[in-house]
C-alpha atoms as a PDB file:
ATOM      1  CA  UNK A   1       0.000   0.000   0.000  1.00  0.00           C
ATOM      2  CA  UNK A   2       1.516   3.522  -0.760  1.00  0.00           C
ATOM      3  CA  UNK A   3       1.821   5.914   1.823  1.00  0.00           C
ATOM      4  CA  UNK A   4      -0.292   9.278   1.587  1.00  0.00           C
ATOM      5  CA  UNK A   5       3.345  11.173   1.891  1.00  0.00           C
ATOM      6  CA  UNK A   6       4.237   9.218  -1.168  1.00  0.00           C
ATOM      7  CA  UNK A   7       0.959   9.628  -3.161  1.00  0.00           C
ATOM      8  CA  UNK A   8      -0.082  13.076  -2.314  1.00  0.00           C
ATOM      9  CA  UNK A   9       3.654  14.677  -1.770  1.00  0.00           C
ATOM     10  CA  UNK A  10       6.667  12.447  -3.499  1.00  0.00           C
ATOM     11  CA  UNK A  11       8.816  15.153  -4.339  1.00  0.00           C
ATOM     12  CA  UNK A  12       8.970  16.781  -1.403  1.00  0.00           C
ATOM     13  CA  UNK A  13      12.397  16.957   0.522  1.00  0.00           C
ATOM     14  CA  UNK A  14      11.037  17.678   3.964  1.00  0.00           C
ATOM     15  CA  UNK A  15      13.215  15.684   6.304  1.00  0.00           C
ATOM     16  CA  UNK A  16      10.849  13.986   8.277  1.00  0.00           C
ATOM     17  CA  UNK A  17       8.096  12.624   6.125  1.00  0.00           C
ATOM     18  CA  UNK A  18       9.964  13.590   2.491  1.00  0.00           C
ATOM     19  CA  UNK A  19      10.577  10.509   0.401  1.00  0.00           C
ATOM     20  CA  UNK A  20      12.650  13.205  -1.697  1.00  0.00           C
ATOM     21  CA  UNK A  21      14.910  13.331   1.100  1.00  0.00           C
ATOM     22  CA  UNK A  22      17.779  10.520   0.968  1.00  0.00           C
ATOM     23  CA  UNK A  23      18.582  11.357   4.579  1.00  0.00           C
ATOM     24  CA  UNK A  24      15.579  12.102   6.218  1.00  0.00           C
ATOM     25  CA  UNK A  25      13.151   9.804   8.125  1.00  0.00           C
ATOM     26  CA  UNK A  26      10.597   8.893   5.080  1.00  0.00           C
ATOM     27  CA  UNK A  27       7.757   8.371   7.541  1.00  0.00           C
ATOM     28  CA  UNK A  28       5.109   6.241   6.197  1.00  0.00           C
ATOM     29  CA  UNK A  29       1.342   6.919   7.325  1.00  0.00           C
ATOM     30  CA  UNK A  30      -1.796   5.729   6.347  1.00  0.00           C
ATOM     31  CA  UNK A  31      -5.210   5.971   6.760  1.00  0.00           C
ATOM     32  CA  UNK A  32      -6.490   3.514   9.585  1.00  0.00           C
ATOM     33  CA  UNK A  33     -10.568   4.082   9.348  1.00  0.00           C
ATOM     34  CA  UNK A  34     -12.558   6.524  11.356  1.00  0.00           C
ATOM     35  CA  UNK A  35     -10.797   9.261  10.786  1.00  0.00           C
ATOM     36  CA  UNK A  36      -7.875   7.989  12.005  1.00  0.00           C
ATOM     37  CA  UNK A  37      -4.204   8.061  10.652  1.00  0.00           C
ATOM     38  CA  UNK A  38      -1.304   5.832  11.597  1.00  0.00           C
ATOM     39  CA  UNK A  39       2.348   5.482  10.993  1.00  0.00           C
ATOM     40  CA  UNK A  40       4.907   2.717  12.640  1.00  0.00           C
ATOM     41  CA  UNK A  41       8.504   4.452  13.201  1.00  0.00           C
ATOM     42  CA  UNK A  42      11.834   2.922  13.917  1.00  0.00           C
ATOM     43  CA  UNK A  43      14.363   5.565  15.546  1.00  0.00           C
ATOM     44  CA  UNK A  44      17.934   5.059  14.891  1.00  0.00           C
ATOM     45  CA  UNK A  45      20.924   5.104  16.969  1.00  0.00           C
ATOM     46  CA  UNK A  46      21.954   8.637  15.683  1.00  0.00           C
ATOM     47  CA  UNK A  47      18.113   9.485  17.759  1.00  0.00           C
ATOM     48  CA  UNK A  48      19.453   8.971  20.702  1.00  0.00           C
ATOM     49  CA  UNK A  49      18.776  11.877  23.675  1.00  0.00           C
ATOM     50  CA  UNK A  50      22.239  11.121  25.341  1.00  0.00           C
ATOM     51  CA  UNK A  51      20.565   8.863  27.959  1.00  0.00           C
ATOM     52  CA  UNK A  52      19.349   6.114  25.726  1.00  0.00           C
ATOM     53  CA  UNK A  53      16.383   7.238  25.340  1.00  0.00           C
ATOM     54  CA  UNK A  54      14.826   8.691  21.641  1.00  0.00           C
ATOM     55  CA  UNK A  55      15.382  12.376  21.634  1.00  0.00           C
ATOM     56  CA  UNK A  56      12.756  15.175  21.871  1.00  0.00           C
ATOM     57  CA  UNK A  57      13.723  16.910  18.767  1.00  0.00           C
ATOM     58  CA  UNK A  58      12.856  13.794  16.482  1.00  0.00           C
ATOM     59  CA  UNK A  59       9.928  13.211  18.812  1.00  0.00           C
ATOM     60  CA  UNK A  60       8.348  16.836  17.627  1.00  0.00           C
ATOM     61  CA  UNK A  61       9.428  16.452  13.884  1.00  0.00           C
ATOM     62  CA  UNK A  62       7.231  12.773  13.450  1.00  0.00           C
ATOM     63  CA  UNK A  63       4.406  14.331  15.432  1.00  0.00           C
ATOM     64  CA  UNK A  64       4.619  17.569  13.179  1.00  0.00           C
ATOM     65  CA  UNK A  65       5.226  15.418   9.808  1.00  0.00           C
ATOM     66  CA  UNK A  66       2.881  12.887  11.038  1.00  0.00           C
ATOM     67  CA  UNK A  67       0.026  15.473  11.818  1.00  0.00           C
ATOM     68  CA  UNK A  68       0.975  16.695   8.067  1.00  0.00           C
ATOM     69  CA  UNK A  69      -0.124  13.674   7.086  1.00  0.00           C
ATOM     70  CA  UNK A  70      -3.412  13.856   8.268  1.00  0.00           C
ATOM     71  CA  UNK A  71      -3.916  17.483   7.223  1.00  0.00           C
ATOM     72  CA  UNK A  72      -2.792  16.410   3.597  1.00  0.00           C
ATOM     73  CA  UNK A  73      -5.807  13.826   3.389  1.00  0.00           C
ATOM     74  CA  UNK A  74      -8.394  15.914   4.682  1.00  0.00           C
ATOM     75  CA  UNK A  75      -7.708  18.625   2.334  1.00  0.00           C
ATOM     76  CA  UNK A  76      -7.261  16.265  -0.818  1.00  0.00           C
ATOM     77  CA  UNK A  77     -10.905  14.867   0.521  1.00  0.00           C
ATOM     78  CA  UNK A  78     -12.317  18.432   0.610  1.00  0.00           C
ATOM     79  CA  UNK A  79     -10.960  19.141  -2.666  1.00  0.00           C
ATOM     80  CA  UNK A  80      -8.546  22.263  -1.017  1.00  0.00           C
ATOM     81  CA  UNK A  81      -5.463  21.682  -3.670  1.00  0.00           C
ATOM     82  CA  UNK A  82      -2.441  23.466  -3.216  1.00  0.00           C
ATOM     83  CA  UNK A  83      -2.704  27.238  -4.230  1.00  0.00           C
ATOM     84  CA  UNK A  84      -0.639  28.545  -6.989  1.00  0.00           C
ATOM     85  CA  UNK A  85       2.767  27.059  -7.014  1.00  0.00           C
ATOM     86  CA  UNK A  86       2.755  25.939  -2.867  1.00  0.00           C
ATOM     87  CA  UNK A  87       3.863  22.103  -2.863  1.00  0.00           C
ATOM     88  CA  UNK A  88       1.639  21.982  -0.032  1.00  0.00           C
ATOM     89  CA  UNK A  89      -1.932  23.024   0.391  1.00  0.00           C
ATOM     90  CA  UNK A  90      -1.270  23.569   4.522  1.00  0.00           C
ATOM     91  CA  UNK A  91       2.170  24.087   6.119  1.00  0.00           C
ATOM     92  CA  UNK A  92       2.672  24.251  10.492  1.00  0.00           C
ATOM     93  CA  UNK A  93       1.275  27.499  12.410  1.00  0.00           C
ATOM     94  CA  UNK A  94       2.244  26.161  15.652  1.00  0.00           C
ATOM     95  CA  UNK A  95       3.051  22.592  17.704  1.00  0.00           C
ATOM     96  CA  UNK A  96       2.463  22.246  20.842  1.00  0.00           C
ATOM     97  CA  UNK A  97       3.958  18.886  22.495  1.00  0.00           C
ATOM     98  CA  UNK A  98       4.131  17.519  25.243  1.00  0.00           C
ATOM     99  CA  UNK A  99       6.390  15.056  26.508  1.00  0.00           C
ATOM    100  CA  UNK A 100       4.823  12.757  29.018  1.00  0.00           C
ATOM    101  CA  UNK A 101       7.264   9.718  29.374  1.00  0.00           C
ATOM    102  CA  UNK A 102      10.727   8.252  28.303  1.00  0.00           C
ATOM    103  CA  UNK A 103      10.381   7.023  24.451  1.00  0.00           C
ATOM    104  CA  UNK A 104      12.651   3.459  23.870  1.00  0.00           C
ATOM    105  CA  UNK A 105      15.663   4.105  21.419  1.00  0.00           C
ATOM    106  CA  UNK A 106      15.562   0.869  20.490  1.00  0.00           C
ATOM    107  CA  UNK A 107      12.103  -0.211  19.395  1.00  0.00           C
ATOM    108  CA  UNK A 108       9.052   0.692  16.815  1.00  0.00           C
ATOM    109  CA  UNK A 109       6.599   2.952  17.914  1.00  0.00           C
ATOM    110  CA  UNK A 110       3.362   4.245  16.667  1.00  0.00           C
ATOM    111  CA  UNK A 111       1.894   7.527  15.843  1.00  0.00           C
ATOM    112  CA  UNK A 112      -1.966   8.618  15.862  1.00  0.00           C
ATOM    113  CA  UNK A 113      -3.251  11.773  14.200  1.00  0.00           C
ATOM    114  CA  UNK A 114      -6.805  12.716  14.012  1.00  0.00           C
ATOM    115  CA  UNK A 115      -8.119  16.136  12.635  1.00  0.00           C
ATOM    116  CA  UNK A 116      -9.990  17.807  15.359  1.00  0.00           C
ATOM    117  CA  UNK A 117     -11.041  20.709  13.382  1.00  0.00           C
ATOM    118  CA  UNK A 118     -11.205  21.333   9.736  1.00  0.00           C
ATOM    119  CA  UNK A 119     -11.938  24.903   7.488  1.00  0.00           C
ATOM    120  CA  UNK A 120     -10.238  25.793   4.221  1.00  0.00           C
ATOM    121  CA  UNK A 121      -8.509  28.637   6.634  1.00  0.00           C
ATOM    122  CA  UNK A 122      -6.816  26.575   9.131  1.00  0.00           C
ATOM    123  CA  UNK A 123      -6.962  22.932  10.921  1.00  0.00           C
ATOM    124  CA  UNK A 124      -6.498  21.054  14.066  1.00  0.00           C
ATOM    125  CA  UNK A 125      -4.763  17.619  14.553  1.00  0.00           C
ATOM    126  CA  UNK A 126      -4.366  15.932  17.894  1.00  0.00           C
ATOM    127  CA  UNK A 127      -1.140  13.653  17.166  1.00  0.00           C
ATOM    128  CA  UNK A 128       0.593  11.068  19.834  1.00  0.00           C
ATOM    129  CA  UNK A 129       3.531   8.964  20.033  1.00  0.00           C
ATOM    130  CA  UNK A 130       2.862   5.520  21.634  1.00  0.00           C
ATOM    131  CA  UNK A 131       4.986   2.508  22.824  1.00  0.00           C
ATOM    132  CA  UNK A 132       4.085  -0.429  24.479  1.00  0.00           C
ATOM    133  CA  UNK A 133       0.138   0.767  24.963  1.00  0.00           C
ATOM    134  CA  UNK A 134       1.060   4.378  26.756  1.00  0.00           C
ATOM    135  CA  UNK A 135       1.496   7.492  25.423  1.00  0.00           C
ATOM    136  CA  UNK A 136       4.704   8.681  25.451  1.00  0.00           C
ATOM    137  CA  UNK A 137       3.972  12.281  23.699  1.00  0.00           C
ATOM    138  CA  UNK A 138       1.322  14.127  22.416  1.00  0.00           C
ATOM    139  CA  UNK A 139       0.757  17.318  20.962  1.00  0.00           C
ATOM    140  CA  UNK A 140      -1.638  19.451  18.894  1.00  0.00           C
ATOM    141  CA  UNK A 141      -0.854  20.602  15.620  1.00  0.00           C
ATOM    142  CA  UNK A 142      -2.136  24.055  14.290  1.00  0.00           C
ATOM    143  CA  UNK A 143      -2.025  23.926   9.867  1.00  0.00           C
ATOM    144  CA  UNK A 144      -2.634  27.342   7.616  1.00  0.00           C
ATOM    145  CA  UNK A 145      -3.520  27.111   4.590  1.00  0.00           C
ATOM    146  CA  UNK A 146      -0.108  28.368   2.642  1.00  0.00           C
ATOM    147  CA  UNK A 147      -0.846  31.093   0.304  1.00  0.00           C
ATOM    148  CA  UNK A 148       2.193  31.556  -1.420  1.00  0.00           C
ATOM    149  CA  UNK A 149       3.232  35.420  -2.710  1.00  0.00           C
ATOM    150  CA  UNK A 150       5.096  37.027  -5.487  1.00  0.00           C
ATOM    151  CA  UNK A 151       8.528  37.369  -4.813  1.00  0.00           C
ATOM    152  CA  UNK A 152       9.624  40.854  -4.234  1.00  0.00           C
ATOM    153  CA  UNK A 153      13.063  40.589  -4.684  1.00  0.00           C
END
């Protein structure tokens, strides 16, 4: 099954969820019914926090390019296409994790996005990073729609 990052958004470098992106983390998500999108992610060794433990930084990119996810199949199933040239019809206002337990290093764990609230302007996406059945971190994601404008320069 293809992966909406790599049927909606191939070419895109981004390096969490870009498949354009040699070095970056590729994330995978799909649609997992009711509304519901999920990913499975393997950290590396290089995503380790120091203490064994997978790092925050990587923790906030999947939820942010997981979230994206989500936000990129709502607006394909509203029909809100990318405006102008934008490679993306949304792009992150804001993220707002929080961390709520140590992640493993060593082992797969899941992300869960669901869009909370959806207008063309703006949407909502409660996204969380679990392993072993707990939550490890959560965090809402805030999308605007991108309007791109004419260079000035």
């Amino acid at each position: 099954m293809t992966s909406i990052q790599e049927r909606l958004y191939p070419t895109l470098p981004c390096f969490g969820c870009g498949h354009a992106n040699a070095k970056g983390l590729r994330l995978r998500s799909y649609p997992a019914g009711d509304g519901l999108v999920a990913a499975a992610f393997t950290p590396w060794p290089e995503h380790d926090n120091g203490l064994g433990y997978l790092n925050g930084g990587i923790i906030c990119t999947v939820l942010d390019c997981h979230s994206a996810a989500a936000v990129m199949l709502e607006a394909e199933a509203r029909g809100w296409e990318p405006l102008g040239d934008a490679a993306l019809s949304y792009v992150t206002a804001g993220l707002d994790v929080r961390y709520l337990r140590p992640t493993p290093l060593n082992d797969q764990v899941e992300l869960r996005a669901t869009v909370r609230d959806a207008s063309e302007a703006q949407m909502t996406v409660d996204v969380s990073l679990v392993w072993d059945g707990k939550t490890r971190a959560e965090a809402t994601a805030l999308w605007k729609r991108w309007r791109p404008r004419a260079s000035t320069g």
